[in-house]
Protein backbone atom coordinates (compact mmCIF):
# COMPACT_ATOMS: atom_id res chain seq x y z
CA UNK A 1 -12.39 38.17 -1.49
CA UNK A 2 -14.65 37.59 1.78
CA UNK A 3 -14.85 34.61 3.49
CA UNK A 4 -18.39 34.13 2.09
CA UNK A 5 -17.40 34.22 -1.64
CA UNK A 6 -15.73 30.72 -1.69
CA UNK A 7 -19.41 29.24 -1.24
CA UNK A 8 -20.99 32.42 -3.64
CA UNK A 9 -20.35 30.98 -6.82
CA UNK A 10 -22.91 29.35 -8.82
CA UNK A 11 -21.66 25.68 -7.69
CA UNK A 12 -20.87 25.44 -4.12
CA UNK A 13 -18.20 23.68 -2.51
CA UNK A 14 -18.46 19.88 -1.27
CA UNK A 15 -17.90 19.01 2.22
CA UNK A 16 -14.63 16.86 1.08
CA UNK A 17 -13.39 20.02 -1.04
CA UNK A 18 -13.73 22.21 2.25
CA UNK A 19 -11.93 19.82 4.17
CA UNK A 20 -9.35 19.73 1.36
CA UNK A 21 -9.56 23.51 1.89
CA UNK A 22 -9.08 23.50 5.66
CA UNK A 23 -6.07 20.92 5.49
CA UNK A 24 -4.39 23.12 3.29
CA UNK A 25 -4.66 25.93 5.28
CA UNK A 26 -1.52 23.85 7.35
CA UNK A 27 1.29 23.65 4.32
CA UNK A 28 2.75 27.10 5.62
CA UNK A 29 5.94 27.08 7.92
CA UNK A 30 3.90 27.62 10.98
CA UNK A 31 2.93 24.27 12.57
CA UNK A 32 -0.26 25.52 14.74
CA UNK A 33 -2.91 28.10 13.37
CA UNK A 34 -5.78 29.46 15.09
CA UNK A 35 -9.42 29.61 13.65
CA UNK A 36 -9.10 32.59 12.35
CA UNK A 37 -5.86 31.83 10.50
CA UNK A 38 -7.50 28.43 8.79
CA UNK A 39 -10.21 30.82 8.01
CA UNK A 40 -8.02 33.82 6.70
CA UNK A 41 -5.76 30.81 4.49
CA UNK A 42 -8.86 28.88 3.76
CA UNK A 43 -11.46 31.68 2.62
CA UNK A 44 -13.88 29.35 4.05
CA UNK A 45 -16.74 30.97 6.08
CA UNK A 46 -15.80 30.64 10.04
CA UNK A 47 -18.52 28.33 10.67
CA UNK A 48 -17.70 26.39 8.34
CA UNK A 49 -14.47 26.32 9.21
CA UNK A 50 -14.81 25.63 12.66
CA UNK A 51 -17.15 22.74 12.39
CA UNK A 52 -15.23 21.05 9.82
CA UNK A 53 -11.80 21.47 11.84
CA UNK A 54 -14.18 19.55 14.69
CA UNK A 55 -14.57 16.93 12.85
CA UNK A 56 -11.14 16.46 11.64
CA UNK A 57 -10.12 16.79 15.15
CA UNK A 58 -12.63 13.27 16.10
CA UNK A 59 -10.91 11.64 13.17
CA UNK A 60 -7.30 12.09 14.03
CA UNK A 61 -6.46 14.05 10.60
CA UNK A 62 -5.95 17.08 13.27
CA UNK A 63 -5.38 17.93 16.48
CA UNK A 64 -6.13 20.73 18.93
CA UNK A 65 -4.71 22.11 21.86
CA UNK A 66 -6.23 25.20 23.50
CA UNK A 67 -7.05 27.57 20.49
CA UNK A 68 -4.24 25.68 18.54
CA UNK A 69 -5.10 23.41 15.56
CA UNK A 70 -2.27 21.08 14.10
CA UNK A 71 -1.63 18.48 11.94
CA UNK A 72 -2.93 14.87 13.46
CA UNK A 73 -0.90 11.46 13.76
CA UNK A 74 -3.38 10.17 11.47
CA UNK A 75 -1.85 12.72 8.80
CA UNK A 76 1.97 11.32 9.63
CA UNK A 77 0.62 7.81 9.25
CA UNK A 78 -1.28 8.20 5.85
CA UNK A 79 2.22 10.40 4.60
CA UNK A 80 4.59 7.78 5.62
CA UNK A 81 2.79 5.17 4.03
CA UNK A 82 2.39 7.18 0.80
CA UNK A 83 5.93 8.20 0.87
CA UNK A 84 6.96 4.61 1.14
CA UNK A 85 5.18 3.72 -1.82
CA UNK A 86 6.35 5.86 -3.57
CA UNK A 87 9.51 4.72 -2.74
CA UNK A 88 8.79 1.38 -3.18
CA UNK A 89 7.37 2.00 -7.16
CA UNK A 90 10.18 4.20 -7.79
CA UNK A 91 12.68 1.38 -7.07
CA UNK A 92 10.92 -1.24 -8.62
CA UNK A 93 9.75 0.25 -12.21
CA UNK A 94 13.32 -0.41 -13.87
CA UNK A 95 12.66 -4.23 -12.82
CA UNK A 96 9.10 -4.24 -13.51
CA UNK A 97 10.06 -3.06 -17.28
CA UNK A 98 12.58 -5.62 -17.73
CA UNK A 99 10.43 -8.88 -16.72
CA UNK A 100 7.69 -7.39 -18.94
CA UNK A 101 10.40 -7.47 -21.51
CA UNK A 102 11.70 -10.52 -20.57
CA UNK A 103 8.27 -12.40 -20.39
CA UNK A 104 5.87 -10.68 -22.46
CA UNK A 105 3.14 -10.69 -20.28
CA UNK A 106 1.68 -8.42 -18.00
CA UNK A 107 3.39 -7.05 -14.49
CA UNK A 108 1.93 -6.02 -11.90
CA UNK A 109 3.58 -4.35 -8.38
CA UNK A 110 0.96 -4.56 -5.49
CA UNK A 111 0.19 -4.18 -1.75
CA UNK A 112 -1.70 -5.53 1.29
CA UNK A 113 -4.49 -3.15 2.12
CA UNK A 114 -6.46 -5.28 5.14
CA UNK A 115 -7.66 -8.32 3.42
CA UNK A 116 -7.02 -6.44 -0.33
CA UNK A 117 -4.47 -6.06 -2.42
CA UNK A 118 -4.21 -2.58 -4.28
CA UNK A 119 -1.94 -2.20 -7.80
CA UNK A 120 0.56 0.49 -7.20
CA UNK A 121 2.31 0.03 -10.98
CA UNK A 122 1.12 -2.06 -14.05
CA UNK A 123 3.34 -2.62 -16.85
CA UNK A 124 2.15 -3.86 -20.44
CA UNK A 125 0.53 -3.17 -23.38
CA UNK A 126 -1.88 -0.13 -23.02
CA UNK A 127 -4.76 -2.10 -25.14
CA UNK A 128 -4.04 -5.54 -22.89
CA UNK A 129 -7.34 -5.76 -21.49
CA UNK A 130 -6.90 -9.31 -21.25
CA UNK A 131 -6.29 -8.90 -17.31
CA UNK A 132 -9.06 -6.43 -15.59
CA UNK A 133 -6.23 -4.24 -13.51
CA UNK A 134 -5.66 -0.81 -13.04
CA UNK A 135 -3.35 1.36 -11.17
CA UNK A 136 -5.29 1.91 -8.07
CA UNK A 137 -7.46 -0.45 -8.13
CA UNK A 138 -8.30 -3.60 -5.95
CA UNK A 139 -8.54 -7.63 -5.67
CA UNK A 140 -9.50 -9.68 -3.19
CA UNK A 141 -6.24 -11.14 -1.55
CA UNK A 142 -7.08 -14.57 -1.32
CA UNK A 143 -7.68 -15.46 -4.59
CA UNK A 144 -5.14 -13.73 -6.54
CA UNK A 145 -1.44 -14.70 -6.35
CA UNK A 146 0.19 -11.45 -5.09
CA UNK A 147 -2.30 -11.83 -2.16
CA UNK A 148 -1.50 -15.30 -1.03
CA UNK A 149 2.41 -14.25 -1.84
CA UNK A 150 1.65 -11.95 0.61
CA UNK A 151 -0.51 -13.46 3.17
CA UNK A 152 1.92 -16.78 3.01
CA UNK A 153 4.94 -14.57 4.47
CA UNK A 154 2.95 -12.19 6.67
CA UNK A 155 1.01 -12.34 10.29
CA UNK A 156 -0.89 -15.40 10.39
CA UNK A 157 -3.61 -12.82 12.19
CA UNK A 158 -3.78 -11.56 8.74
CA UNK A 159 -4.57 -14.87 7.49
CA UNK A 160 -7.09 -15.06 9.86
CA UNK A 161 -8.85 -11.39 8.85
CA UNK A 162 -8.76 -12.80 5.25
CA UNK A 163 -10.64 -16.18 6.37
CA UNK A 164 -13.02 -14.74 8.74
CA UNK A 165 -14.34 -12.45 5.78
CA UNK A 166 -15.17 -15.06 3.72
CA UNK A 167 -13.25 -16.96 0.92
CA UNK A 168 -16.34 -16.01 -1.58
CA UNK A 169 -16.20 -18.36 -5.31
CA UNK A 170 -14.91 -16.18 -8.13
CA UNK A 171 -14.45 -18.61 -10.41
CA UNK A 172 -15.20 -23.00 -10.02
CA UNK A 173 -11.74 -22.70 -9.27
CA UNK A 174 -11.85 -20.16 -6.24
CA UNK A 175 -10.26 -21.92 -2.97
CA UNK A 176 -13.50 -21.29 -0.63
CA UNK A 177 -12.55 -24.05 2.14
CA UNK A 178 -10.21 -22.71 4.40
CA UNK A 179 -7.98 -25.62 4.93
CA UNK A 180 -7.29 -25.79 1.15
CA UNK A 181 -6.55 -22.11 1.14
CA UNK A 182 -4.15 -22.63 4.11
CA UNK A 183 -2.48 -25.30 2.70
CA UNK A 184 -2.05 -22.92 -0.80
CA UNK A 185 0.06 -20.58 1.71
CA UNK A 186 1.97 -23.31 2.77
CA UNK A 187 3.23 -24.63 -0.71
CA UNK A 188 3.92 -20.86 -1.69
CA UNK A 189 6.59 -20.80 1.74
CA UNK A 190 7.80 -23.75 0.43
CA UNK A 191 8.17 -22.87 -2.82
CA UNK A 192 8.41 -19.21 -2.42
CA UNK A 193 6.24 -18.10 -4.79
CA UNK A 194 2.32 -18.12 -4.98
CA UNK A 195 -0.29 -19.25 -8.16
CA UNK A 196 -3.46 -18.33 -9.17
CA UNK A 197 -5.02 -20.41 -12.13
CA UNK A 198 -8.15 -18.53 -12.68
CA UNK A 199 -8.95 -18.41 -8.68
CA UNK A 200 -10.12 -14.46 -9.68
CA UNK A 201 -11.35 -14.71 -13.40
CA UNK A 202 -11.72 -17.17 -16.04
CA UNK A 203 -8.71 -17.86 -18.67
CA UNK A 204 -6.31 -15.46 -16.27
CA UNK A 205 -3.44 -17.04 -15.07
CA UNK A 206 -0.82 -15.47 -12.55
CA UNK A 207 2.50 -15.90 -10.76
CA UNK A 208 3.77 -14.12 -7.44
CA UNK A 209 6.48 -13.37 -5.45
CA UNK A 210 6.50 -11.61 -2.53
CA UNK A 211 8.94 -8.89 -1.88
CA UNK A 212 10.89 -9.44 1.65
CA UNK A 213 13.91 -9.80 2.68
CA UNK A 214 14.42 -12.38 5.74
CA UNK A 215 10.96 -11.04 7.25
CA UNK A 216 7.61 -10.49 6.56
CA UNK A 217 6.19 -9.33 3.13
CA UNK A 218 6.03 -5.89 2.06
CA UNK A 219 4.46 -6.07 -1.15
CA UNK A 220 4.37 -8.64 -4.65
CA UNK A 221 5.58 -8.99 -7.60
CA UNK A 222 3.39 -10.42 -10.08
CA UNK A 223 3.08 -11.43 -13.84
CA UNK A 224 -0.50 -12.33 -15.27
CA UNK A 225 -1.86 -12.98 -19.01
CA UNK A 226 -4.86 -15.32 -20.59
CA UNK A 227 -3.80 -18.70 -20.87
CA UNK A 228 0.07 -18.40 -20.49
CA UNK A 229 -0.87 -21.15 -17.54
CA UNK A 230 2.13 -23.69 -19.40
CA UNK A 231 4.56 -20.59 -19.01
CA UNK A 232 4.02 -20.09 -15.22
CA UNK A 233 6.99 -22.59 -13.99
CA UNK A 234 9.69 -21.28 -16.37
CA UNK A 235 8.17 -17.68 -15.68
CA UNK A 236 8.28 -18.22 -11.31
CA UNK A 237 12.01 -18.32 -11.04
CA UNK A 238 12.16 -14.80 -12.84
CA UNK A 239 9.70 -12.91 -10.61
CA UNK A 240 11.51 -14.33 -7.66
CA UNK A 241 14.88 -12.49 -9.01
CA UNK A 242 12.54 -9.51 -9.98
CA UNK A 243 11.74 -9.20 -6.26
CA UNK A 244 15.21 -9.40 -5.29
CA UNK A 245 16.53 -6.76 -7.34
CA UNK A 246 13.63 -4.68 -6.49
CA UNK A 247 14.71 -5.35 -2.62
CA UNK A 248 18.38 -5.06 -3.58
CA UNK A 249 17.44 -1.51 -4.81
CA UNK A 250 16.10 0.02 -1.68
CA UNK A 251 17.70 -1.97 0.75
CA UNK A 252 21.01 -3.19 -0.83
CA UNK A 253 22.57 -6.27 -0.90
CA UNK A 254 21.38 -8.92 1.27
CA UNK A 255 23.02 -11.87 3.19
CA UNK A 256 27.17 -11.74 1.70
CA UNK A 257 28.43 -15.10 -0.24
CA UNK A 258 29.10 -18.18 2.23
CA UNK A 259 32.75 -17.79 4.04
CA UNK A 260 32.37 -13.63 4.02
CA UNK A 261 32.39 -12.42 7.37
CA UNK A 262 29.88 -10.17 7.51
CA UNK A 263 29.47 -6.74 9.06
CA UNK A 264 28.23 -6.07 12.47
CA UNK A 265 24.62 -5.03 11.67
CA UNK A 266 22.78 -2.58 13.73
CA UNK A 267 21.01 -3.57 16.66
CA UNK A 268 16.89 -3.38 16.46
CA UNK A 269 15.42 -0.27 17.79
CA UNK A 270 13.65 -1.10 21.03
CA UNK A 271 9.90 -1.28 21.38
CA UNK A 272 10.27 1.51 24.46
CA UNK A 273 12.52 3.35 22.11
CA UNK A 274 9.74 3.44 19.38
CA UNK A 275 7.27 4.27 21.82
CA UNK A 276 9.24 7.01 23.09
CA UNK A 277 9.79 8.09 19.85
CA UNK A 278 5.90 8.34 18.54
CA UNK A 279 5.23 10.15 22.17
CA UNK A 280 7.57 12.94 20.91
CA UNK A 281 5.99 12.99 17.58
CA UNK A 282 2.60 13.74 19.16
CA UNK A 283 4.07 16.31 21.28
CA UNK A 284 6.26 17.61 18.81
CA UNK A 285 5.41 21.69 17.51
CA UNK A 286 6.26 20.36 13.67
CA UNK A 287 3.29 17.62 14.74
């Protein structure tokens, strides 16, 4: 097949599906390839090729050196972050399936995507469409109770990204006024779990936790349903324990009983250290 014949065919090829293309072209054991390689691996045509490696270059998916393309830090980022999702779900679906079990209602497992929070796993019925969620899909943080689980054990510049967006009315029973919404993240430290009562739609009802251990907030733990508002209390203390287990899992155990010495823990990895360490990413062949 020539180079030509990938764009020959009666449909031709979108400008993400070259990309894809072109990207692909670096999941061989060689780290750097040429133009000519991508194009060789790719079968796209070398113009093609060569402007679309340009732009992937500008955005940090690549890199180039001389002749050399290579994968881009932007690439080792996005990985990471999907591998530690992955991660994340993987350790937390056991738990998710027993407080479904245990309460009945729907769970959720979400993120903090800037001033959004995105469902990685939702557990229930698969004709509940009482809740509008999907796997994937996204909320606004501030008016959902994973977000302001979240946001009330995060970076208060976070807080501030959320705020400065606008706390738009969902529902009558949105918090819009900033002080009211700050003072919502400050009863759910206190408390350690967050509430929505229909802040995002009408009838739905939700209770939060936020996964951490004695720092900031990695994710939530959530369980939601139409008018189980009564059952929120006696449902909060069993997302908190959901969120432990679920830390327990990756992590293992946390603090040891009172009057257990504890083991010396590692010392934090210095912020030189890390930078030293990304430097010789970037420079790295495998990079």
């Amino acid at each position: 097949m020539s180079a030509h014949a990938v764009e020959a065919g009666s449909t031709p090829l979108s400008l993400l599906e070259k990309a894809a293309k072109a990207l692909s072209a670096f999941q061989g054991s060689r780290p750097r390839l040429t133009l000519t390689e991508v194009v060789h691996r790719s079968g796209l045509p070398r113009s093609s090729a060569h402007r679309i490696l340009d732009q992937l270059v500008q955005l940090g998916w690549l890199e180039r050196e001389g002749r050399d393309y290579r994968l881009g830090m932007r690439m080792l980022e996005l990985g990471a972050l999907a591998s530690h999702h992955n991660r994340l779900r993987q350790a937390a679906l056991p738990h998710l399936h027993a407080l479904h079990e245990s309460t009945g209602h729907l769970v959720h497992l979400t993120v903090l995507d800037g001033t959004e929070v995105v469902y990685l796993e939702r557990i229930g019925r698969s004709d509940d469409a009482s809740v509008p969620s999907r796997v994937g899909g996204r909320q606004p943080a501030y008016c959902t109770a994973s977000g302001k689980a979240i946001l009330a054990f995060g970076d208060a510049a976070q807080v501030d990204q959320v705020i400065r967006q606008g706390l738009r009315a969902r529902t009558p029973r949105t918090l819009t006024r900033p002080e009211f919404f700050r003072s919502e993240l400050r009863r759910a430290r206190e408390r350690g779990v967050a509430f929505d009562y229909e802040e995002s739609y009408r009838g739905v009802f939700c209770v939060a936790a936020p996964l951490r251990g004695s720092g900031r907030a990695i994710a939530a733990v959530s369980v939601c349903g139409n008018g189980v508002h009564r059952e929120l209390e006696r449902i909060a203390p069993m997302v908190a324990g959901c969120t432990r287990l679920v830390w327990q899992s990756m992590f293992g155990p946390g603090r040891p009983p009172r009057g257990q010495e504890p083991e010396a823990a590692e010392p934090p990895v210095p912020r030189e250290s890390m930078d030293d360490m990304m430097s010789w990413l970037r420079s790295s062949d495998w990079m």
